[in-house]
Each structure stands twice: as structure tokens, then as C-alpha cells.
C-alpha atoms as a PDB file:
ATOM      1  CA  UNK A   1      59.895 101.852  85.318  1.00  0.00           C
ATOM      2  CA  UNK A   2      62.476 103.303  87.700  1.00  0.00           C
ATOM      3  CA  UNK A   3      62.183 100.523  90.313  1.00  0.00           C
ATOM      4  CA  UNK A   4      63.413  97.554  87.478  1.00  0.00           C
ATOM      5  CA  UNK A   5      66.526 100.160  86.960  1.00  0.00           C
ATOM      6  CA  UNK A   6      69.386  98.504  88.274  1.00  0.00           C
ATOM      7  CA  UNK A   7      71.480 101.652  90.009  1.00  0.00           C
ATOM      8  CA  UNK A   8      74.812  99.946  90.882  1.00  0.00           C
ATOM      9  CA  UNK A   9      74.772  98.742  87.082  1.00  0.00           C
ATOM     10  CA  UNK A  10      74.064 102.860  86.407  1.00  0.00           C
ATOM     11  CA  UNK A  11      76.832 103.556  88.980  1.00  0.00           C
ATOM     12  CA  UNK A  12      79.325 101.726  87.487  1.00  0.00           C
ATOM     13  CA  UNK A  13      78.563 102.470  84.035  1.00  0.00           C
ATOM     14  CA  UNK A  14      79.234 106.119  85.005  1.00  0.00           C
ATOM     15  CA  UNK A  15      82.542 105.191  86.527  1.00  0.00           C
ATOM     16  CA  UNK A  16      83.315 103.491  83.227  1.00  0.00           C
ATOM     17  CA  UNK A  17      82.613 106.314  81.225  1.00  0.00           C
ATOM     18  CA  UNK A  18      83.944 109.220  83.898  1.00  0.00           C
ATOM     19  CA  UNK A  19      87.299 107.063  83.707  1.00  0.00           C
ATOM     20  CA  UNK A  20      87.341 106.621  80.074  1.00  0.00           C
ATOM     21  CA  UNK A  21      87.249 110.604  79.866  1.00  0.00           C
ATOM     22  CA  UNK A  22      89.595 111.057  82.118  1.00  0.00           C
ATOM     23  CA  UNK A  23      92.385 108.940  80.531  1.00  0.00           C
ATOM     24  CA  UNK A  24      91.266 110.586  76.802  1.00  0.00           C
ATOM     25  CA  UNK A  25      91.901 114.457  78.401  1.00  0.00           C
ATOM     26  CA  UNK A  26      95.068 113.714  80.445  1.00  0.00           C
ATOM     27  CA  UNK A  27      97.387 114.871  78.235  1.00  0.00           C
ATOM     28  CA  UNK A  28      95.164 118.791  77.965  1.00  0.00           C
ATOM     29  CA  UNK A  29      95.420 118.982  81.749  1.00  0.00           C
ATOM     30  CA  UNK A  30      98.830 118.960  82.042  1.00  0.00           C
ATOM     31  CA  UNK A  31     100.626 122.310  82.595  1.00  0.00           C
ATOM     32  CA  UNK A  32     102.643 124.200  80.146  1.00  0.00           C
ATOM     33  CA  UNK A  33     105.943 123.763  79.957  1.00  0.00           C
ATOM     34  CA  UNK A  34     108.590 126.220  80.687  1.00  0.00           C
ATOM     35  CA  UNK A  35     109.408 128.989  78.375  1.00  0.00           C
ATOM     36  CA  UNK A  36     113.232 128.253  76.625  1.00  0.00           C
ATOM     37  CA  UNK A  37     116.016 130.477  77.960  1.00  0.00           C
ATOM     38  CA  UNK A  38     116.826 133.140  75.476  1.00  0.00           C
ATOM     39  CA  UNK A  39     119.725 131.788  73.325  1.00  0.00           C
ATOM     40  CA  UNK A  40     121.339 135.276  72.859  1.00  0.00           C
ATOM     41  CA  UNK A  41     124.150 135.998  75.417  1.00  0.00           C
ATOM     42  CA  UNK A  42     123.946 138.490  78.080  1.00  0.00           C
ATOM     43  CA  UNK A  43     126.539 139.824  79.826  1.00  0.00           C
ATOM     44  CA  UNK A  44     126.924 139.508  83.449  1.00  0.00           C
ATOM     45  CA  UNK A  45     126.543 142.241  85.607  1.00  0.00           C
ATOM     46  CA  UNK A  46     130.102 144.189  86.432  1.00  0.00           C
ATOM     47  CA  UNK A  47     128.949 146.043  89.308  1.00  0.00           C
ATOM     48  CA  UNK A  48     127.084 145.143  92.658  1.00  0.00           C
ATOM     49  CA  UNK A  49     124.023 146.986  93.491  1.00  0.00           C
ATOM     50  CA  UNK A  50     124.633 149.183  96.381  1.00  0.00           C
ATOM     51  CA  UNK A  51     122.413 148.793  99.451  1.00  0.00           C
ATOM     52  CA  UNK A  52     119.616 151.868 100.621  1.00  0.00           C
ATOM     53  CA  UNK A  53     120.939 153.151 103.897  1.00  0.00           C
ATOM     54  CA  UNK A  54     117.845 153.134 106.236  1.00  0.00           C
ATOM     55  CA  UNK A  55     117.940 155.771 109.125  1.00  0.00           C
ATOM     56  CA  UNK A  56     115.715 154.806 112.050  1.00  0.00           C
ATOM     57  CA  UNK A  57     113.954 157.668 114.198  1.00  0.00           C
ATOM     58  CA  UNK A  58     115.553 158.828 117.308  1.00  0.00           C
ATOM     59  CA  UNK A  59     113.524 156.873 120.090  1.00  0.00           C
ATOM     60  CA  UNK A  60     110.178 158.781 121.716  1.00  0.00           C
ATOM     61  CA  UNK A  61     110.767 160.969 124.965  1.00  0.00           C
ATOM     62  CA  UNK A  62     108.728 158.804 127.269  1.00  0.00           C
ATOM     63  CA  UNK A  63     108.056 160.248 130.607  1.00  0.00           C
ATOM     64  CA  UNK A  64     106.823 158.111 134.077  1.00  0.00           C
ATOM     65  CA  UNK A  65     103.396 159.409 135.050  1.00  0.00           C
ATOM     66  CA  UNK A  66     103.673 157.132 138.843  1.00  0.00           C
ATOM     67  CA  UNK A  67     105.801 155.222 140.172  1.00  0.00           C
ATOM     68  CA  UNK A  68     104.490 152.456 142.519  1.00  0.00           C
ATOM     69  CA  UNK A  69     106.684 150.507 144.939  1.00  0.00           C
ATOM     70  CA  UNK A  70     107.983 146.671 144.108  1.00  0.00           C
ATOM     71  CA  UNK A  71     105.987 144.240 146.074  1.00  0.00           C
ATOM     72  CA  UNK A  72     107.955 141.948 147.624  1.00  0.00           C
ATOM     73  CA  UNK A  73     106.677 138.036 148.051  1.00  0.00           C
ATOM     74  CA  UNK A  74     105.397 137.252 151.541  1.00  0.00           C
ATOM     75  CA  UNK A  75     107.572 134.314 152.906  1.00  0.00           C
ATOM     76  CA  UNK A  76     105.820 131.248 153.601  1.00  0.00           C
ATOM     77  CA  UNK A  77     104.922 130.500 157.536  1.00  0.00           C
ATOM     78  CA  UNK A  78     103.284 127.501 158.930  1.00  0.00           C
ATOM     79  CA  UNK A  79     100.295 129.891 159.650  1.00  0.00           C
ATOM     80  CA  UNK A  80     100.200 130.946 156.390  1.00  0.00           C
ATOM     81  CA  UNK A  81     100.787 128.244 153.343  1.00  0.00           C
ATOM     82  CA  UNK A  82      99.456 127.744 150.042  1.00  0.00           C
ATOM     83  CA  UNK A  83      95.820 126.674 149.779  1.00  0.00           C
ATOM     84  CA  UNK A  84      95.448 122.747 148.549  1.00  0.00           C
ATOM     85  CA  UNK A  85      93.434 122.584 145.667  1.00  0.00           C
ATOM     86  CA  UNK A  86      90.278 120.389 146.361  1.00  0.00           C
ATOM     87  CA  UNK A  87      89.798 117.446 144.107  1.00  0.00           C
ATOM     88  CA  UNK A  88      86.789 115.450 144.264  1.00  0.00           C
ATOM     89  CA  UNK A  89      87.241 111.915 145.043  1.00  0.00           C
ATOM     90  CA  UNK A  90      87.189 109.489 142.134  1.00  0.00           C
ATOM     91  CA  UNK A  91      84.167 107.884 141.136  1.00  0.00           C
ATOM     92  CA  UNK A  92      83.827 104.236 141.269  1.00  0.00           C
ATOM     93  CA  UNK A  93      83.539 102.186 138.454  1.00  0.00           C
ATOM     94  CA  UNK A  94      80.380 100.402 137.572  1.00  0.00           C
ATOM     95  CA  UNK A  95      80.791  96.935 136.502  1.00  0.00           C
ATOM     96  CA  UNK A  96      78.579  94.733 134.566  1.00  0.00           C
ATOM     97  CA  UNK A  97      77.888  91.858 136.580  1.00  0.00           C
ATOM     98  CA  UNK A  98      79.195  88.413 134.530  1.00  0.00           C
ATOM     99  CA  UNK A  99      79.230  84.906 135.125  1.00  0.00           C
ATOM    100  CA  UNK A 100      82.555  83.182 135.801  1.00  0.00           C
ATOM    101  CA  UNK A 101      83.498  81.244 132.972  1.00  0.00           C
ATOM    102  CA  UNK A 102      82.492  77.289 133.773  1.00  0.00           C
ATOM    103  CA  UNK A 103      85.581  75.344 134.628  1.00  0.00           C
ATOM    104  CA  UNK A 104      86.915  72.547 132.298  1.00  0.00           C
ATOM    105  CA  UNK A 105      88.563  70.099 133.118  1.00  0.00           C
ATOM    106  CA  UNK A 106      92.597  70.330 132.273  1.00  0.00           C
ATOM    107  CA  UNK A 107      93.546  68.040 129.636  1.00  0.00           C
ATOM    108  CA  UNK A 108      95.765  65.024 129.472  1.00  0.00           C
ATOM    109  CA  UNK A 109      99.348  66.360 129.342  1.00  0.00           C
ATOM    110  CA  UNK A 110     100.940  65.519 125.733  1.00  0.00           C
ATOM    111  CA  UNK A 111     102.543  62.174 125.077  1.00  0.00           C
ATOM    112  CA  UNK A 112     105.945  62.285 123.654  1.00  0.00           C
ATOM    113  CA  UNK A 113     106.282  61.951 119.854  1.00  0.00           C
ATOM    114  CA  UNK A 114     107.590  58.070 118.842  1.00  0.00           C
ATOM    115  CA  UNK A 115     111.466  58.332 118.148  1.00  0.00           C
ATOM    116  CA  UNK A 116     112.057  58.556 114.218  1.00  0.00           C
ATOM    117  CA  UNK A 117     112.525  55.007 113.131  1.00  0.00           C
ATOM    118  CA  UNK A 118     116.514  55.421 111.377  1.00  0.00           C
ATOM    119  CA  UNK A 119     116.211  55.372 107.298  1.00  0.00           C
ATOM    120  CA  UNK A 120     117.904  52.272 105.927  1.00  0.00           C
ATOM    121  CA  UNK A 121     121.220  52.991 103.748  1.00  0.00           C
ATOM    122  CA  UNK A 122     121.440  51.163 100.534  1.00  0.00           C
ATOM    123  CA  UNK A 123     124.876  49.288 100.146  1.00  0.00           C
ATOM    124  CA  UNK A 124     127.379  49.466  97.969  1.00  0.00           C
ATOM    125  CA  UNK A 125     127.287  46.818  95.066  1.00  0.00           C
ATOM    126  CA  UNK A 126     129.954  44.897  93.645  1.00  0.00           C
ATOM    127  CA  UNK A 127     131.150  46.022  90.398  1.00  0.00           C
ATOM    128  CA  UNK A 128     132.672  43.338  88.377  1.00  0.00           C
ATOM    129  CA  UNK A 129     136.240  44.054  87.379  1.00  0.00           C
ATOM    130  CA  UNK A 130     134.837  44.477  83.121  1.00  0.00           C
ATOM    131  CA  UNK A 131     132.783  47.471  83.872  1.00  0.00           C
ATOM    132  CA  UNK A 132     135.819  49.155  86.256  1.00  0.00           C
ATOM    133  CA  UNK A 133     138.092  48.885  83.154  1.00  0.00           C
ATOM    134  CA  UNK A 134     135.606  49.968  80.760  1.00  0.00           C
ATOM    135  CA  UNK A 135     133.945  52.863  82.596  1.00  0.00           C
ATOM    136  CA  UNK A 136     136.937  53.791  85.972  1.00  0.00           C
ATOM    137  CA  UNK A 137     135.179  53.288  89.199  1.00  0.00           C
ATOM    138  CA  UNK A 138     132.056  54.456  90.530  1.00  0.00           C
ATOM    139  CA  UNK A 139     131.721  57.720  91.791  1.00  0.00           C
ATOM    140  CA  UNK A 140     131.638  58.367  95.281  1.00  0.00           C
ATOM    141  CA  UNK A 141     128.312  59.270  97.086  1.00  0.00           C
END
């Protein structure tokens, strides 16, 4: 019986439904608003609150138990210079062995298009002399 079920029909059914729900309880997930102000006045406060003074400790007695001289740097000789670090020498790549690609022959280099032939202009007609003096004369194209 479980093997005719069609799951992605089940899957999608529960997406339908899980949606559904989702869009009904929007509104009860939101948070609450914000309380209103109080509408009875206050009055504003006339005097600034004074700061606590803060007193530190007087700093520890702190004694030196030794005392050992600075070293200075040894300068830098020719006998005497920094060791180079060692860093192995880079590996060489291993490359897949491939077949050249076969050679083709270059095509035919392209012909030139055919020059536009030029598009024909139709001419102006004659307009007898009755239609000028009923209508004015013909627009201009």
C-alpha cells in the first residue's frame, strides 16, 4: 500500500496546508504594540543629578627583586649573518597527456555584402488647378 503512495503529491500537499496555516495565524504572531505614553503631564526635572566622585587607591609599593643588564643586538658581520630559511624546491606539475586538436582548414575569407540597391522616390503629381482652389495646396512631405 505504501509503495502506490505518491510522496511528492504528500509533500506538496503538506506545503499547501503548512502555508495555508501560516497565512491564517500571521496576524497572532505579530508583537504587541507599544504601550501609549501617559497623557497626564509631568514636569521636567529642575535640577541635574550630581555625579559620585570616585577616589582611586594610591598605586601599590612595588619593589625590584633583580635587575639584569640590557642586551644589546650583535651587529651583523659577513662571518656572522642571518640564517636563509630553506625552502624546498617546487614540485612539478603533472600534466595529463592530450592530443592536439586536428587542424582545419581556415575558411574562405567573407565576401563583401552587395551595395543596397537605392529605394525609388515616388513623384510629385500634378494637381489640377479645381482641387488647389477647393482644398489650398498639398502639403509638403
Amino acid at each position: 500500500m505504501l509503495a502506490r503512495v505518491r510522496w511528492g503529491n504528500v509533500a506538496l500537499a503538506a506545503t499547501i496546508v503548512g502555508v495555508a496555516v501560516l497565512v491564517a495565524a500571521w496576524p497572532a504572531l505579530r508583537a504587541p504594540a507599544p504601550p501609549a505614553p501617559d497623557p497626564a503631564p509631568r514636569p521636567m526635572a529642575t535640577t541635574l543629578p550630581t555625579r559620585p566622585t570616585v577616589t582611586t587607591p594610591p598605586p601599590p609599593e612595588f619593589e625590584v627583586r633583580h635587575t639584569a643588564p640590557i642586551a644589546k643586538p650583535r651587529p651583523v658581520t659577513p662571518e656572522r649573518r642571518p640564517a636563509a630559511r630553506h625552502r624546498p624546491a617546487p614540485k612539478p606539475h603533472r600534466h595529463r597527456h592530450r592530443r592536439p586538436a586536428p587542424r582545419v582548414a581556415s575558411p574562405a575569407p567573407p565576401q563583401p555584402a552587395p551595395a543596397p540597391q537605392p529605394v525609388p522616390v515616388p513623384r510629385r503629381q500634378h494637381v489640377p488647378s479645381s482641387v488647389t482652389a477647393e482644398f489650398g495646396p498639398p502639403p509638403e512631405f
